[in-house]
C-alpha atoms as a PDB file:
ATOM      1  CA  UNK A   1      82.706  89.420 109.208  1.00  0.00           C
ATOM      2  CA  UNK A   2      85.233  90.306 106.426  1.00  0.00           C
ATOM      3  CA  UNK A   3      88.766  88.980 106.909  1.00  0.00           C
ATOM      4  CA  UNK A   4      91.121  91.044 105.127  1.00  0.00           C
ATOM      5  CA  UNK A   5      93.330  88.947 103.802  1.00  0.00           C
ATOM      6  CA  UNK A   6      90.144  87.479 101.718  1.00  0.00           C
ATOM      7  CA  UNK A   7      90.201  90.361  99.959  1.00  0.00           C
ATOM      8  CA  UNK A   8      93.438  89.900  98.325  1.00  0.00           C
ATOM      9  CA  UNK A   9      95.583  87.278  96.633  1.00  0.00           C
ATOM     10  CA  UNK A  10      99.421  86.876  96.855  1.00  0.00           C
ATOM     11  CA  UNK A  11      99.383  88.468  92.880  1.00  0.00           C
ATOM     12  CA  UNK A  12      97.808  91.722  94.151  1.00  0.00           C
ATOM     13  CA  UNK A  13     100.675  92.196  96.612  1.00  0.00           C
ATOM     14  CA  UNK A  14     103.986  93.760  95.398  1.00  0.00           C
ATOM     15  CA  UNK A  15     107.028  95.038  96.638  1.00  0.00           C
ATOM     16  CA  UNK A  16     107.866  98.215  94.763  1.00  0.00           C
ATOM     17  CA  UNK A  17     111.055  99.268  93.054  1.00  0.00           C
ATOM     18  CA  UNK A  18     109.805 103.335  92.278  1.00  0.00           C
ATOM     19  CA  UNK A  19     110.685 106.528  94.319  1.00  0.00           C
ATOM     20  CA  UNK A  20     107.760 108.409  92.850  1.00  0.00           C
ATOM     21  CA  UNK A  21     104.505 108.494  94.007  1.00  0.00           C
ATOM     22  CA  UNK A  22     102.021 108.324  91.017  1.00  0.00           C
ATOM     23  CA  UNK A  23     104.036 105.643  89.342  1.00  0.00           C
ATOM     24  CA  UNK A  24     103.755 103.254  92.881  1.00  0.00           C
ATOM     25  CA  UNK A  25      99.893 104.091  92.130  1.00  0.00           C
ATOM     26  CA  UNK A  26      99.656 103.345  88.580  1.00  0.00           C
ATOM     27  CA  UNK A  27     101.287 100.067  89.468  1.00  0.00           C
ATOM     28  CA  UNK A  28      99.008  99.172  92.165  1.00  0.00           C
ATOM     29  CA  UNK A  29      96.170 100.296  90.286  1.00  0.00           C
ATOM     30  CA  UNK A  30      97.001  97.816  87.515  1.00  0.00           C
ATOM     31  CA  UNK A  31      97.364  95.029  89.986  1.00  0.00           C
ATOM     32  CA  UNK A  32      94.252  95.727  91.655  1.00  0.00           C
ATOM     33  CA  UNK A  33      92.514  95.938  87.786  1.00  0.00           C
ATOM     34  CA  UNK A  34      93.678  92.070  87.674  1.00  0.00           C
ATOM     35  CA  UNK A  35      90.629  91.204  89.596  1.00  0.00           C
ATOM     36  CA  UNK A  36      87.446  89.999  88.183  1.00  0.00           C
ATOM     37  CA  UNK A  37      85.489  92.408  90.467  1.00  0.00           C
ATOM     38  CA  UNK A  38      87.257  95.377  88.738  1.00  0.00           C
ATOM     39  CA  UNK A  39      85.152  96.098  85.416  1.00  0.00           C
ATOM     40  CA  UNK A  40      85.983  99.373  84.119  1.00  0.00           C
ATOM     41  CA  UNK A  41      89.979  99.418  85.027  1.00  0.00           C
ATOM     42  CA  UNK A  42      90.051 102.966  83.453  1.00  0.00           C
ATOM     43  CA  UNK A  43      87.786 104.252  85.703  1.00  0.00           C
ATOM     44  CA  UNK A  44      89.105 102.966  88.476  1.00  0.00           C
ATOM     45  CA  UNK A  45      92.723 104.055  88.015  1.00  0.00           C
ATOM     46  CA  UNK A  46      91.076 107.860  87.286  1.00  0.00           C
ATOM     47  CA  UNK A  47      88.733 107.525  90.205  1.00  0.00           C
ATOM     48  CA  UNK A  48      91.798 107.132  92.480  1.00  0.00           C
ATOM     49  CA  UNK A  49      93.825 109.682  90.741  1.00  0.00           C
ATOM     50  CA  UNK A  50      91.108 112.159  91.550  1.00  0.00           C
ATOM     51  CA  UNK A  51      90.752 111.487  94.886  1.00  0.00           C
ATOM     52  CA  UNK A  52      94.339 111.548  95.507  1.00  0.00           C
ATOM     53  CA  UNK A  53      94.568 115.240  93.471  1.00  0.00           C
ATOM     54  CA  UNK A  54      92.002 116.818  95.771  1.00  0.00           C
ATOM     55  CA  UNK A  55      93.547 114.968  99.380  1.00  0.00           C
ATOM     56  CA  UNK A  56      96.372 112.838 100.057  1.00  0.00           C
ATOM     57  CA  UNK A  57      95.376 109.410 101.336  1.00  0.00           C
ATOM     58  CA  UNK A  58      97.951 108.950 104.267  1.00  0.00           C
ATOM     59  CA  UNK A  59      97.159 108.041 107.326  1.00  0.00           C
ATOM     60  CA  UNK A  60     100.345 108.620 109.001  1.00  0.00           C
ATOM     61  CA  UNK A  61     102.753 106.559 110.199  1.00  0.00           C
ATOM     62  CA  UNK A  62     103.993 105.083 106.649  1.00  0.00           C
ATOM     63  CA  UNK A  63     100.581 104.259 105.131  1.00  0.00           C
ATOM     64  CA  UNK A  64      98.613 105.406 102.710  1.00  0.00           C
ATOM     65  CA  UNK A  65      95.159 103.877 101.831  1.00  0.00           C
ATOM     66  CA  UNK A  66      93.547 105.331  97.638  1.00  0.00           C
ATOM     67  CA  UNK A  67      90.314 104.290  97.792  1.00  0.00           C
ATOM     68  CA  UNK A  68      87.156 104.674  95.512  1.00  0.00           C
ATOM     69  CA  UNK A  69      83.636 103.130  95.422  1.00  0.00           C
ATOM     70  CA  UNK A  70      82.257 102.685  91.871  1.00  0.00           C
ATOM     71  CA  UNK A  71      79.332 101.063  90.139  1.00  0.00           C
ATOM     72  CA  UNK A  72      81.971  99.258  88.099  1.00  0.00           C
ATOM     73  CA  UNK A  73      83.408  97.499  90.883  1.00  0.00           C
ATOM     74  CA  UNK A  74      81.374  94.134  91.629  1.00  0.00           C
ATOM     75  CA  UNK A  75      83.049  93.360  95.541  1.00  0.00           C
ATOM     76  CA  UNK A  76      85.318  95.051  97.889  1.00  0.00           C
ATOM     77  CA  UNK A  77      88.889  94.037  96.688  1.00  0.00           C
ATOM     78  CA  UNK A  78      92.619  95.312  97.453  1.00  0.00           C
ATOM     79  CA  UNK A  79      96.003  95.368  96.388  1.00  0.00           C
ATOM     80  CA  UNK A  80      99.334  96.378  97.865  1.00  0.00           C
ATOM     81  CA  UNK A  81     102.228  97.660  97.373  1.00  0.00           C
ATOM     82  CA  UNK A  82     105.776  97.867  99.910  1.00  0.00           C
ATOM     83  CA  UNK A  83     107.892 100.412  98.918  1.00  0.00           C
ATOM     84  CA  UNK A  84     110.929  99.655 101.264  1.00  0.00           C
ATOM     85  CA  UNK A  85     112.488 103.369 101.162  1.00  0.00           C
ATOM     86  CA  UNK A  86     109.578 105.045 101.138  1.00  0.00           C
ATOM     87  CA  UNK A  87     108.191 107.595  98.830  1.00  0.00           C
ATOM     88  CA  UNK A  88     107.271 111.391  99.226  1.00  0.00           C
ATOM     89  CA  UNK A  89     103.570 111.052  99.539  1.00  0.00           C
ATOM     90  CA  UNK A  90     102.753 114.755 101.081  1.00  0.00           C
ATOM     91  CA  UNK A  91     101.784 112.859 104.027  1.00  0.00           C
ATOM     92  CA  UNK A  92      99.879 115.227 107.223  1.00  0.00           C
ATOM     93  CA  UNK A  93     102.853 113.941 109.274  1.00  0.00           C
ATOM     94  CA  UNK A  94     105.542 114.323 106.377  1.00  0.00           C
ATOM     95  CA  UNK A  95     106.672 110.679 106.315  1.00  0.00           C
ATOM     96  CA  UNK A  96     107.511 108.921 103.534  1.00  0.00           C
ATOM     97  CA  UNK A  97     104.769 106.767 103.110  1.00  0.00           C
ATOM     98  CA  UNK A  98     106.044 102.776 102.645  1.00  0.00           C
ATOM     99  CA  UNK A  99     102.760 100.472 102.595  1.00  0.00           C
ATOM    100  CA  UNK A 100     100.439 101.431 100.337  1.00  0.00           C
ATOM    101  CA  UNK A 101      96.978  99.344 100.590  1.00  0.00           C
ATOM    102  CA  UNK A 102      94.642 100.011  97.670  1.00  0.00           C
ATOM    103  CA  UNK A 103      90.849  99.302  98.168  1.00  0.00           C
ATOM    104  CA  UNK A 104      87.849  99.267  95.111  1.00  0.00           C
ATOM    105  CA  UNK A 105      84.407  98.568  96.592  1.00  0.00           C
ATOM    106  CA  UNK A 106      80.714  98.707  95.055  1.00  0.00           C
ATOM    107  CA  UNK A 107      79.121 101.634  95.356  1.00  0.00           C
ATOM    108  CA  UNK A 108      76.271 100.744  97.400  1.00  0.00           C
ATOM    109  CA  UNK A 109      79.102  98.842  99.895  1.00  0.00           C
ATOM    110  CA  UNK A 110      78.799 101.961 102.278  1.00  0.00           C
ATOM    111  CA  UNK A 111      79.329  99.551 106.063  1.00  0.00           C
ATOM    112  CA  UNK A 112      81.685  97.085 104.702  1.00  0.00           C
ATOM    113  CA  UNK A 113      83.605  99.664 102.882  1.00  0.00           C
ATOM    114  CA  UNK A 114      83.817 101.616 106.266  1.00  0.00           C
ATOM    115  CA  UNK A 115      84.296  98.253 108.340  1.00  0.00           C
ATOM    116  CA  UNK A 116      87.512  97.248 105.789  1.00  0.00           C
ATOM    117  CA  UNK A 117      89.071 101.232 106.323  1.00  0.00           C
ATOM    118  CA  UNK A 118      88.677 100.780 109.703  1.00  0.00           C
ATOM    119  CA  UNK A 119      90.294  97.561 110.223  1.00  0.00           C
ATOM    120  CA  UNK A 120      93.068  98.571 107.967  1.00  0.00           C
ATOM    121  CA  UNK A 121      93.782 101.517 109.726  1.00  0.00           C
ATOM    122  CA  UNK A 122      94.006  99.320 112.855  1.00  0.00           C
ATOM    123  CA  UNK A 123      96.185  96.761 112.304  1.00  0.00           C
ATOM    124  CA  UNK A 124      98.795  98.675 110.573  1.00  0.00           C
ATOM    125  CA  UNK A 125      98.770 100.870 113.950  1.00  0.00           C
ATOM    126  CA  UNK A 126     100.530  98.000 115.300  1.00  0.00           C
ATOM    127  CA  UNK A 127     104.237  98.455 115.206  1.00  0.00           C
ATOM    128  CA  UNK A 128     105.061  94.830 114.806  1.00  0.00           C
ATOM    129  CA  UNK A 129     102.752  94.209 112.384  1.00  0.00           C
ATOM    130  CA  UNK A 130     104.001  97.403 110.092  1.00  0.00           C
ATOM    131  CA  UNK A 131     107.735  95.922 110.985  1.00  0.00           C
ATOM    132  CA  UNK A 132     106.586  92.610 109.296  1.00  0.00           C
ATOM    133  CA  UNK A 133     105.287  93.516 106.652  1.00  0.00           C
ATOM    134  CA  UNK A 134     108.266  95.955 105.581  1.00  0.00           C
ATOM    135  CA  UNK A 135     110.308  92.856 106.453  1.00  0.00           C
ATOM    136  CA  UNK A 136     108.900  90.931 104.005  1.00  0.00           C
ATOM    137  CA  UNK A 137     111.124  89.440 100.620  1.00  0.00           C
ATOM    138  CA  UNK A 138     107.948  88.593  99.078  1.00  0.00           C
ATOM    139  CA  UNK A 139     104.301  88.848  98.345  1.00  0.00           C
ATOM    140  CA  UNK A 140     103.623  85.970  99.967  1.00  0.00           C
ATOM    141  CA  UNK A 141     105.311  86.454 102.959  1.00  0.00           C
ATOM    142  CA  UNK A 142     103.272  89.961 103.214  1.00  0.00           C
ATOM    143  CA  UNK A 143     100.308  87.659 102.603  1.00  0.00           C
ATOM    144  CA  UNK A 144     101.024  85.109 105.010  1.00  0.00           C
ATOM    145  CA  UNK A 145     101.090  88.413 108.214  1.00  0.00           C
ATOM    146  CA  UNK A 146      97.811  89.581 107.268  1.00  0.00           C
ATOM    147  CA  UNK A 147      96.264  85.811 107.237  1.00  0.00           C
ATOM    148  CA  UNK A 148      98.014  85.577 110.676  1.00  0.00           C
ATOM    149  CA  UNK A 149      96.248  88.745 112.119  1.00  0.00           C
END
């Protein structure tokens, strides 16, 4: 079963200081392109773009959740980024959007790719759990709620 939280590492988490939308991307892409499963950064980062150009990626409720699969990427792997105020994200519900959880996965990755979406998409329904994390002063402290659930 994949944990979450194993996907990430306190360096890919970030509270944001940025109003604007593609710039809160860029950064997170660049975080995410830290990992060693991330081999063609470039591709990535335009991957994401892409998808975000032809749909938003909200889910509601202050989230929003880019996500590719590439043949450049060598394991599922996240990053995030908390942008306290929120950002104008052209969200189906029109809220600002405020956690923003980046995922790259293999290509061929099709049931755990699903699996991680899905469990994403659940525990950030929780209200507590969303309160936490916006709570947070620090990557690690946004690390620390996801190893707890």
């Amino acid at each position: 079963m994949i944990k979450i939280f194993n996907l990430l590492t306190e360096d890919r988490i970030r509270i944001l200081d940025t109003q604007d939308k593609n710039e809160a991307i860029t950064e997170i892409c660049r975080m995410l392109a830290t990992a060693d499963t991330i081999t063609d950064a470039d591709e990535m980062e335009n991957a994401i773009f892409e998808r975000e150009n032809i749909i938003s990626t909200s889910i509601g409720l202050g989230i929003a959740i880019p996500h590719v699969r590439l043949k450049s990427v060598t394991d599922l792997t996240m990053a995030i980024g908390i942008v306290k105020e929120g950002i104008d994200y052209k969200s189906f519900d029109d809220l600002p959007v405020n956690i923003i959880i980046m995922i790259a996965a293999p290509e061929g990755s099709h049931r755990e790719y699903l699996s991680v979406l899905a469990k994403i998409a659940l525990l950030l329904k929780n209200d507590r759990i969303r309160e936490s994390i916006l709570d947070a002063e620090s990557s690690k402290e946004v690390y620390d709620v996801l190893k707890e659930h």
